[in-house]
C-alpha atoms as a PDB file:
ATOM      1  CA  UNK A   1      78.272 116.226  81.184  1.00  0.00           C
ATOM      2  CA  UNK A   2      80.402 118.681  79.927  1.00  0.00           C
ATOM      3  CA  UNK A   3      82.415 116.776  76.447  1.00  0.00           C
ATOM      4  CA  UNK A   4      85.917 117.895  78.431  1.00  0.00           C
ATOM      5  CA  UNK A   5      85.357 115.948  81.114  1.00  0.00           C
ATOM      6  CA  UNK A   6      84.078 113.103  79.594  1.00  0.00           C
ATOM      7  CA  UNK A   7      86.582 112.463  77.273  1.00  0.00           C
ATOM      8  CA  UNK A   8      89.011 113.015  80.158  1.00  0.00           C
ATOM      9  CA  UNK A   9      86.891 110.319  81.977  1.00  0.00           C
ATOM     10  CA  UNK A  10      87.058 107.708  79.090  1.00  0.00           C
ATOM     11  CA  UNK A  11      90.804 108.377  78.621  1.00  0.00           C
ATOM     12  CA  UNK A  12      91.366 107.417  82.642  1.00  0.00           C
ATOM     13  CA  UNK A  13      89.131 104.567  82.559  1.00  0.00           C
ATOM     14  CA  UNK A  14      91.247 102.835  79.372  1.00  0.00           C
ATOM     15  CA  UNK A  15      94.268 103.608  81.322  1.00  0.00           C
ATOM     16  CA  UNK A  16      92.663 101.588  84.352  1.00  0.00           C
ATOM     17  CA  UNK A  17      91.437  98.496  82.308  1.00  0.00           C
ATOM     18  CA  UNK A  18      94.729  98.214  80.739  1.00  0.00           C
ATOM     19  CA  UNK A  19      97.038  98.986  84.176  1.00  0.00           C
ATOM     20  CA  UNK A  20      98.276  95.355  83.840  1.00  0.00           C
ATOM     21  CA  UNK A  21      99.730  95.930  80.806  1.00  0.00           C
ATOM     22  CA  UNK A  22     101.030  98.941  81.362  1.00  0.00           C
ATOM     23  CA  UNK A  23     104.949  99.591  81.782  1.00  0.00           C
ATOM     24  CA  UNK A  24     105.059 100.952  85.569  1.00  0.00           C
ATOM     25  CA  UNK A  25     101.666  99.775  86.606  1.00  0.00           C
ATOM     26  CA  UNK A  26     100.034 101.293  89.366  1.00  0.00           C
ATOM     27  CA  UNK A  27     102.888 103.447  90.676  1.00  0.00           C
ATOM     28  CA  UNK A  28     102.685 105.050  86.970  1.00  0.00           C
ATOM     29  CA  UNK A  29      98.909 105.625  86.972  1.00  0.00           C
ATOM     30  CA  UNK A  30      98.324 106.978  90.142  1.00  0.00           C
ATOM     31  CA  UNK A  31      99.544 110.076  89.813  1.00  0.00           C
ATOM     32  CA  UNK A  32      97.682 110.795  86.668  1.00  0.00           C
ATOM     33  CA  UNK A  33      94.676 109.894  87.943  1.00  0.00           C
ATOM     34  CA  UNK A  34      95.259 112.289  90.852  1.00  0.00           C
ATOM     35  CA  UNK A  35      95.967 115.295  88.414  1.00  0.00           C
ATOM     36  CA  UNK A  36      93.463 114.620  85.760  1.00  0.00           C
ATOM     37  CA  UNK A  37      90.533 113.451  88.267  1.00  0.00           C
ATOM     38  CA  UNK A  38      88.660 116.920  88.663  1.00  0.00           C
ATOM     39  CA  UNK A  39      85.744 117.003  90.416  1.00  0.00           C
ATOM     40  CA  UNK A  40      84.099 117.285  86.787  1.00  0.00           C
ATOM     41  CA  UNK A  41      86.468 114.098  85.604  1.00  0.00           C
ATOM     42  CA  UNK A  42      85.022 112.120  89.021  1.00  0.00           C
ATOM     43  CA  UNK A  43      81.291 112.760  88.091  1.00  0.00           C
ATOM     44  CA  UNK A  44      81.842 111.930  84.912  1.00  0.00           C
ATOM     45  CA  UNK A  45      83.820 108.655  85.516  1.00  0.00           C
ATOM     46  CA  UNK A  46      80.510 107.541  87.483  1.00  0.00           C
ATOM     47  CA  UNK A  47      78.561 108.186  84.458  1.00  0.00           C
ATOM     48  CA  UNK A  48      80.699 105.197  83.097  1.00  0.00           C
ATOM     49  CA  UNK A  49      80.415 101.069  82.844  1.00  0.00           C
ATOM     50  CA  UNK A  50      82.952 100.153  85.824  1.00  0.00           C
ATOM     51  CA  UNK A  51      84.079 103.770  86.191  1.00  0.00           C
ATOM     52  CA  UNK A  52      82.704 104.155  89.856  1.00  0.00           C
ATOM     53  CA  UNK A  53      85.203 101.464  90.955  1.00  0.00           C
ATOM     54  CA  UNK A  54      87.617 103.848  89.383  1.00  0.00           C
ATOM     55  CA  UNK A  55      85.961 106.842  90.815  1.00  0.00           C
ATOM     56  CA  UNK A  56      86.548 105.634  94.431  1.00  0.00           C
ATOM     57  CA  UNK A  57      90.214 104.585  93.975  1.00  0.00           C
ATOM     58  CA  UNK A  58      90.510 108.204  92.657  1.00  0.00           C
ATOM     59  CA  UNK A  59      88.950 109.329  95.861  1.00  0.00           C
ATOM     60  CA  UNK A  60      91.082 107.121  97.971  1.00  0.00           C
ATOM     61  CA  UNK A  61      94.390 108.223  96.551  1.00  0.00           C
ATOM     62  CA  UNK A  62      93.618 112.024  97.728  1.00  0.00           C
ATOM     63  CA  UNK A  63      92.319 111.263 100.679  1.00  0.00           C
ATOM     64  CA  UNK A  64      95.559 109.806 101.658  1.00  0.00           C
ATOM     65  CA  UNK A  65      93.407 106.119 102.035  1.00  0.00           C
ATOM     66  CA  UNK A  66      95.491 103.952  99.449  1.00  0.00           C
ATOM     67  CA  UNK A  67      99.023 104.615  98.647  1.00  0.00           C
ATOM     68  CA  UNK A  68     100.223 106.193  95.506  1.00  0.00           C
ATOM     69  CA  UNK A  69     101.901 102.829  94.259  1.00  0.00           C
ATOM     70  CA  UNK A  70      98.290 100.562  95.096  1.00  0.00           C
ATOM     71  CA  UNK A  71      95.311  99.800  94.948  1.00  0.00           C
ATOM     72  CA  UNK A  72      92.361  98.324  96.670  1.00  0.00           C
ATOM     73  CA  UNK A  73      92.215  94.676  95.946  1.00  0.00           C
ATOM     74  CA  UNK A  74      88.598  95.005  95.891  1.00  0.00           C
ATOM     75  CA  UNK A  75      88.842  98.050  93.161  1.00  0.00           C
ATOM     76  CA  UNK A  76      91.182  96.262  90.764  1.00  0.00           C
ATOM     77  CA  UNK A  77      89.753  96.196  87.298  1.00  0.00           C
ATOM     78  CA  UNK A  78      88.565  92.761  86.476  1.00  0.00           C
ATOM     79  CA  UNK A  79      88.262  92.011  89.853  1.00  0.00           C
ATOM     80  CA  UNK A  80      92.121  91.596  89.908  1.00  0.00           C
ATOM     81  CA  UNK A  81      91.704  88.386  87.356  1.00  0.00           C
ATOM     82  CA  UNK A  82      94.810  90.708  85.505  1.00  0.00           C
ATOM     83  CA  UNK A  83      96.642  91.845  88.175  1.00  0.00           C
ATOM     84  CA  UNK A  84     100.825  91.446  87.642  1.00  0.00           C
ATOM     85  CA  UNK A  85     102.005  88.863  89.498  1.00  0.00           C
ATOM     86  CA  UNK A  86     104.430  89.997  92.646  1.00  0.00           C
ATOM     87  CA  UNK A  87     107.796  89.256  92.064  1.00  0.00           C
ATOM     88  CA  UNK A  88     109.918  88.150  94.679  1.00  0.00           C
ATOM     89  CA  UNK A  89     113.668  90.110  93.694  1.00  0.00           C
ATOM     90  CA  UNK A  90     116.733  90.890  96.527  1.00  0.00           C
ATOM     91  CA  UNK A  91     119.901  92.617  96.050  1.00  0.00           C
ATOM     92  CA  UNK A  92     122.913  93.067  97.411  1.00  0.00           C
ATOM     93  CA  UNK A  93     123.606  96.180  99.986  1.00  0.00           C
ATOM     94  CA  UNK A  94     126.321  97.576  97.490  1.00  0.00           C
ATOM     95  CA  UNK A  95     123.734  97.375  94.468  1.00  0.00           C
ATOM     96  CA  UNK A  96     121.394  98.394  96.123  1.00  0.00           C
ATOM     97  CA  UNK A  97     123.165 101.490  97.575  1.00  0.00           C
ATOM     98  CA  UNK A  98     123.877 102.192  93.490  1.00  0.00           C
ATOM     99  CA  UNK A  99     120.629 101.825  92.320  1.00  0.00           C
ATOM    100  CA  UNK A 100     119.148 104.539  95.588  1.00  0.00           C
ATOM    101  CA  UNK A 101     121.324 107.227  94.457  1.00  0.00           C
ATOM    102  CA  UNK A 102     120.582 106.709  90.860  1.00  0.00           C
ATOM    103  CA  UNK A 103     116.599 106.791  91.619  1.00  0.00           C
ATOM    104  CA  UNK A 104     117.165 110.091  94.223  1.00  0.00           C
ATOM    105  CA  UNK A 105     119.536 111.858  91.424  1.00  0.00           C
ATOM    106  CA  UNK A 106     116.958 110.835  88.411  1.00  0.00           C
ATOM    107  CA  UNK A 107     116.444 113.830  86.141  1.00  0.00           C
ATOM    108  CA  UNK A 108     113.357 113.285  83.716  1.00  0.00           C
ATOM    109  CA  UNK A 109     115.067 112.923  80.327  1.00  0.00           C
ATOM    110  CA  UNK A 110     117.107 110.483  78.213  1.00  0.00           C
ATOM    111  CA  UNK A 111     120.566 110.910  80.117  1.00  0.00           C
ATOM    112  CA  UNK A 112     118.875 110.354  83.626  1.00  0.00           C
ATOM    113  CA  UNK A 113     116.829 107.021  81.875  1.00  0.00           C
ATOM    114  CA  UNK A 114     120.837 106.117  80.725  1.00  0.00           C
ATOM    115  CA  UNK A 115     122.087 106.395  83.744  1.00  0.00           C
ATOM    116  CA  UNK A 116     119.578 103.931  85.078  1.00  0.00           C
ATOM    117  CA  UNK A 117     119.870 101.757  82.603  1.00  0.00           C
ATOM    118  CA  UNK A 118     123.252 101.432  82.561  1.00  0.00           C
ATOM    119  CA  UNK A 119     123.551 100.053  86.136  1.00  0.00           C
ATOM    120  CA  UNK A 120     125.167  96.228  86.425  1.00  0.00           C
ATOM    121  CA  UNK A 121     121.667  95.153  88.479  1.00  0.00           C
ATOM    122  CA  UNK A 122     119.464  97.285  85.846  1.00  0.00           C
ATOM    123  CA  UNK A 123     121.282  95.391  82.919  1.00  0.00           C
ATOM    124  CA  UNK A 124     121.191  91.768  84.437  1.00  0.00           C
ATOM    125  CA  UNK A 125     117.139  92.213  84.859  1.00  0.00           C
ATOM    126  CA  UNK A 126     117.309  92.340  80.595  1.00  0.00           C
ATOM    127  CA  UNK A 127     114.179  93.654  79.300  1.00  0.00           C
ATOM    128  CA  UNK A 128     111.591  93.384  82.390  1.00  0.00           C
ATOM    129  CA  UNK A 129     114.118  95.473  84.367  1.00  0.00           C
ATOM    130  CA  UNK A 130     111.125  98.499  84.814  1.00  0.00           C
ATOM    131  CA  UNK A 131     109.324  96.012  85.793  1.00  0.00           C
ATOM    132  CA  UNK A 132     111.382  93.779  88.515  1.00  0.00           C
ATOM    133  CA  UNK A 133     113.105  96.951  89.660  1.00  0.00           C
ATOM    134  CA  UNK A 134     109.612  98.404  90.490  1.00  0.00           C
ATOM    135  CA  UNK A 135     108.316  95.373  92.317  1.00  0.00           C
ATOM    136  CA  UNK A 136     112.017  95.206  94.115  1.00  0.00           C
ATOM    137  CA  UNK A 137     111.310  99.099  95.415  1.00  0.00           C
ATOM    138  CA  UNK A 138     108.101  98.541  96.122  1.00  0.00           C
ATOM    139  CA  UNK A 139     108.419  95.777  98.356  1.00  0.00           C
ATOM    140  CA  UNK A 140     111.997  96.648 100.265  1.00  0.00           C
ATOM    141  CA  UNK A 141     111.742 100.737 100.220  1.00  0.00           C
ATOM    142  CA  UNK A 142     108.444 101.814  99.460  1.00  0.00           C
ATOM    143  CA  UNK A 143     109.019 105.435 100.449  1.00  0.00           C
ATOM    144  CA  UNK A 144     111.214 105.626  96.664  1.00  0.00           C
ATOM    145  CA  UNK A 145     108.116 104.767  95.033  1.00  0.00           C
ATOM    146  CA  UNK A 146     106.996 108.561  94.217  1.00  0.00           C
ATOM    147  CA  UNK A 147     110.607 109.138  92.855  1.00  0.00           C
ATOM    148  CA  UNK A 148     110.500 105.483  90.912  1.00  0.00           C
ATOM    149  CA  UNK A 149     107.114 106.837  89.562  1.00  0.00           C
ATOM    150  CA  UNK A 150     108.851 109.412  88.026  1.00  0.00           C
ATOM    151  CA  UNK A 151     111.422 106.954  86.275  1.00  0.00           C
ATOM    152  CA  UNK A 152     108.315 104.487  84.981  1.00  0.00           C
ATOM    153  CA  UNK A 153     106.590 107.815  83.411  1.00  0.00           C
ATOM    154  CA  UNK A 154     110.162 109.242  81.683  1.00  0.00           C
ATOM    155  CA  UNK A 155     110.600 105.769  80.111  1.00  0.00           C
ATOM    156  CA  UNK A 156     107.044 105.218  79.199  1.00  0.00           C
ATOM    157  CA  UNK A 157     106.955 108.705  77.854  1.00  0.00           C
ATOM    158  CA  UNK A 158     110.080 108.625  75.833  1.00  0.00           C
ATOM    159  CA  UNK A 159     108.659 104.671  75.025  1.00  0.00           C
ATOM    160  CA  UNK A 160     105.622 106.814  73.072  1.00  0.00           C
ATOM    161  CA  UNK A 161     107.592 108.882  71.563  1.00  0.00           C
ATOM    162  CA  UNK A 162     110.099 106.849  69.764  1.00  0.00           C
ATOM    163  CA  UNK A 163     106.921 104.381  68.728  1.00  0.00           C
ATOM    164  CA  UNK A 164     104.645 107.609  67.616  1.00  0.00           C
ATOM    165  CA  UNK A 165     107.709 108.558  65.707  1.00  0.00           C
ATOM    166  CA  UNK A 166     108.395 105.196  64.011  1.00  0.00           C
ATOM    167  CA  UNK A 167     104.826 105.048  62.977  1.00  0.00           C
ATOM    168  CA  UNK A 168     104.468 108.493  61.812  1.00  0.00           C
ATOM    169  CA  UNK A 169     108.105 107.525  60.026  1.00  0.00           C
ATOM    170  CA  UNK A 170     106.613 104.237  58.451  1.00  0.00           C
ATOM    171  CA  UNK A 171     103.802 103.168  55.792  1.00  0.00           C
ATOM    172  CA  UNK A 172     101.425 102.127  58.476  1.00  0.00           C
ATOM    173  CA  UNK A 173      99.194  98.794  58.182  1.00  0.00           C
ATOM    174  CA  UNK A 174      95.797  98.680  58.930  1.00  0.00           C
ATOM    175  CA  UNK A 175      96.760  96.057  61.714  1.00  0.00           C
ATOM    176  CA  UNK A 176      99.321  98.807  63.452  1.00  0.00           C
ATOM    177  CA  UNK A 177      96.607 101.691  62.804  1.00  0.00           C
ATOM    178  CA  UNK A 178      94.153  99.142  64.459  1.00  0.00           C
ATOM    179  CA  UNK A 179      96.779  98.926  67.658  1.00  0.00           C
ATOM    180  CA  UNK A 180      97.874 102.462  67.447  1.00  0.00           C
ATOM    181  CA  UNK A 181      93.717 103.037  67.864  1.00  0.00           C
ATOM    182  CA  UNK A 182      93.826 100.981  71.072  1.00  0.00           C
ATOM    183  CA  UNK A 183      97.136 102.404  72.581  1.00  0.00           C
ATOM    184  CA  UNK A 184      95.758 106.193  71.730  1.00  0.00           C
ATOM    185  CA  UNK A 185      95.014 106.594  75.453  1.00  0.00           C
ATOM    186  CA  UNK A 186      98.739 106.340  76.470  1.00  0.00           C
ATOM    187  CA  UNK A 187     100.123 108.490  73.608  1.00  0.00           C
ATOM    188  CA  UNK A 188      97.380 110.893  75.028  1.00  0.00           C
ATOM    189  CA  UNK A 189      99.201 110.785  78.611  1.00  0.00           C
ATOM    190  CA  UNK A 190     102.729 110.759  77.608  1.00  0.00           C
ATOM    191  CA  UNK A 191     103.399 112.577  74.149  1.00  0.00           C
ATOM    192  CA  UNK A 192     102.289 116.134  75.557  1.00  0.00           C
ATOM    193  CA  UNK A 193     105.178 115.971  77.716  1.00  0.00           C
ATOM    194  CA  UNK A 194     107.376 116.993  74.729  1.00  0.00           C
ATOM    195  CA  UNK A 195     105.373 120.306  74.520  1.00  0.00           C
ATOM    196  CA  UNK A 196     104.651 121.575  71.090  1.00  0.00           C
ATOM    197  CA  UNK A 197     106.197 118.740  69.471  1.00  0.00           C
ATOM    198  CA  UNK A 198     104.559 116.070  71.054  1.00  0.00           C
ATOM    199  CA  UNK A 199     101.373 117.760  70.493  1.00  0.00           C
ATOM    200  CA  UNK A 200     102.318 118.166  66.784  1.00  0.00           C
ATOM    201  CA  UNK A 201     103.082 113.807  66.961  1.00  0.00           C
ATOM    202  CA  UNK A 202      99.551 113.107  68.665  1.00  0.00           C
ATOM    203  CA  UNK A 203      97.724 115.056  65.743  1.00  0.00           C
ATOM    204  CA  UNK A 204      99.250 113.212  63.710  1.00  0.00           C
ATOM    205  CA  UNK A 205      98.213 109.842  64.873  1.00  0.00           C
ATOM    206  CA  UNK A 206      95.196 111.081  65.650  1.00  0.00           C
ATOM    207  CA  UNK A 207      94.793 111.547  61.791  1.00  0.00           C
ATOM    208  CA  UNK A 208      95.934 107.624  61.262  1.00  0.00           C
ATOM    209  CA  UNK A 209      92.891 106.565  63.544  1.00  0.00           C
ATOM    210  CA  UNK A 210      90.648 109.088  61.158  1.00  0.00           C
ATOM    211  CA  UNK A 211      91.719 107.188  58.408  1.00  0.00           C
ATOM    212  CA  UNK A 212      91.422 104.158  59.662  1.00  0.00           C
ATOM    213  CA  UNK A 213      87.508 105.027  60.147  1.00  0.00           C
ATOM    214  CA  UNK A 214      87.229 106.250  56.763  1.00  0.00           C
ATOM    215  CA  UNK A 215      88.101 103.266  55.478  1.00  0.00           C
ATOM    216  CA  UNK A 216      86.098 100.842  57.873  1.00  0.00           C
ATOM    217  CA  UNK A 217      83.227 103.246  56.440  1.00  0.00           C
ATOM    218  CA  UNK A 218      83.571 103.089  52.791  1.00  0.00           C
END
C-alpha cells in the first residue's frame, strides 16, 4: 500500500464517519471523495475497518449510480443510526426567486458567503441556516445542489480557517489540542484552499497534535 494513498484513505474514511456532523453533509463530501478517490485511494480504503462500504459509495458516485448530494441508505456509516434528520422547510416564490440567483451568482470567497448570508430567509434560519437551506434545495430543486455544494465547502473552508487561526492565535489547552487532533481531517480538506498560506496554518497545527503526543509520552 503505497503510505500516499493510505493516508489519503484514512483521511476520507474520518470524513465519512463524521458526515453527520459535518456542516454541508453529504452534498459537501461527495465531491471530495470523487477527487481524492484514486484508484490507489479505492484499494486502499478496502484495506480499511468499514472502508469498503465507503469504497462502493465512491464507486457509485462516478458511475453516475447515487447522486452527488446522497447516499445509499444501506452505505451510511453506522448503518444510518447518525444520519441528520430531514427537515421539512418551504418558502415563498419571491424568496425563493432571491435565494436562486444568489446560489447561481455564488463566487467562492467571503463577499459571495455575505451575500448569502445576508438574505431576509438566510437570516431568519439563525445559525442552522447551511443547514435548513441545504435540506430546503435538496428537497424542492435538487439540480442547485452541485452549485449549493460549492456554498457548504466556501463556508466550511473559511469556517477552518478562522478556527485554525484562533487556535494558532491562542494559548491552546490540552482539551482544544485533543479536539483540534480529532477535527485534523477537515482542516486537511479545507485549509489548502488558501494556497501557501493555508498550507503554512495546517503545519502549524499539525505541530500542536506533535505536541500533544509528546506530552501523552513523557
Amino acid at each position: 500500500m503505497k503510505p500516499k494513498a493510505s493516508a489519503t484513505a484514512q483521511k476520507l474514511l474520518n470524513l465519512y464517519r463524521q458526515a453527520h456532523v459535518i456542516i454541508g453533509g453529504w452534498g459537501a463530501l461527495n465531491p471530495i471523495f470523487v477527487d481524492e478517490a484514486t484508484p490507489d485511494v479505492i484499494a486502499a480504503l478496502r484495506e480499511l475497518p468499514t472502508g469498503k462500504l465507503l469504497a462502493t459509495h465512491i464507486e457509485n458516485l462516478k458511475s453516475g449510480k447515487t447522486a452527488m448530494n446522497s447516499i445509499e441508505r444501506d452505505l451510511l456509516p453506522y448503518g444510518g443510526m447518525m444520519a441528520e434528520s430531514a427537515i421539512n422547510i418551504d418558502i415563498a416564490d419571491p424568496e425563493w426567486n432571491a435565494l436562486q440567483s444568489a446560489i447561481l451568482n455564488f463566487t467562492p470567497d467571503q463577499s459571495g458567503l455575505s451575500s448569502i448570508e445576508q438574505l431576509p430567509i438566510v437570516k431568519s434560519f439563525g445559525a442552522e441556516w447551511l443547514q435548513k437551506i441545504r435540506s430546503l434545495v435538496a428537497t424542492k430543486h435538487p439540480e442547485l445542489m452541485p452549485q449549493w455544494s460549492i456554498v457548504d465547502q466556501t463556508y466550511n473552508a473559511y469556517m477552518r480557517w478562522n478556527m485554525a487561526n484562533d487556535l494558532i492565535s491562542n494559548i491552546i489547552t490540552d482539551r482544544a489540542r485533543a479536539q483540534l487532533q480529532a477535527d485534523m481531517p477537515e482542516y486537511e480538506t479545507y485549509l489548502p484552499m488558501f494556497g501557501d498560506a493555508g498550507m503554512e496554518l495546517l503545519t502549524k497545527l499539525r505541530a500542536n497534535i506533535s505536541s500533544l503526543k509528546h506530552s501523552d509520552n513523557a
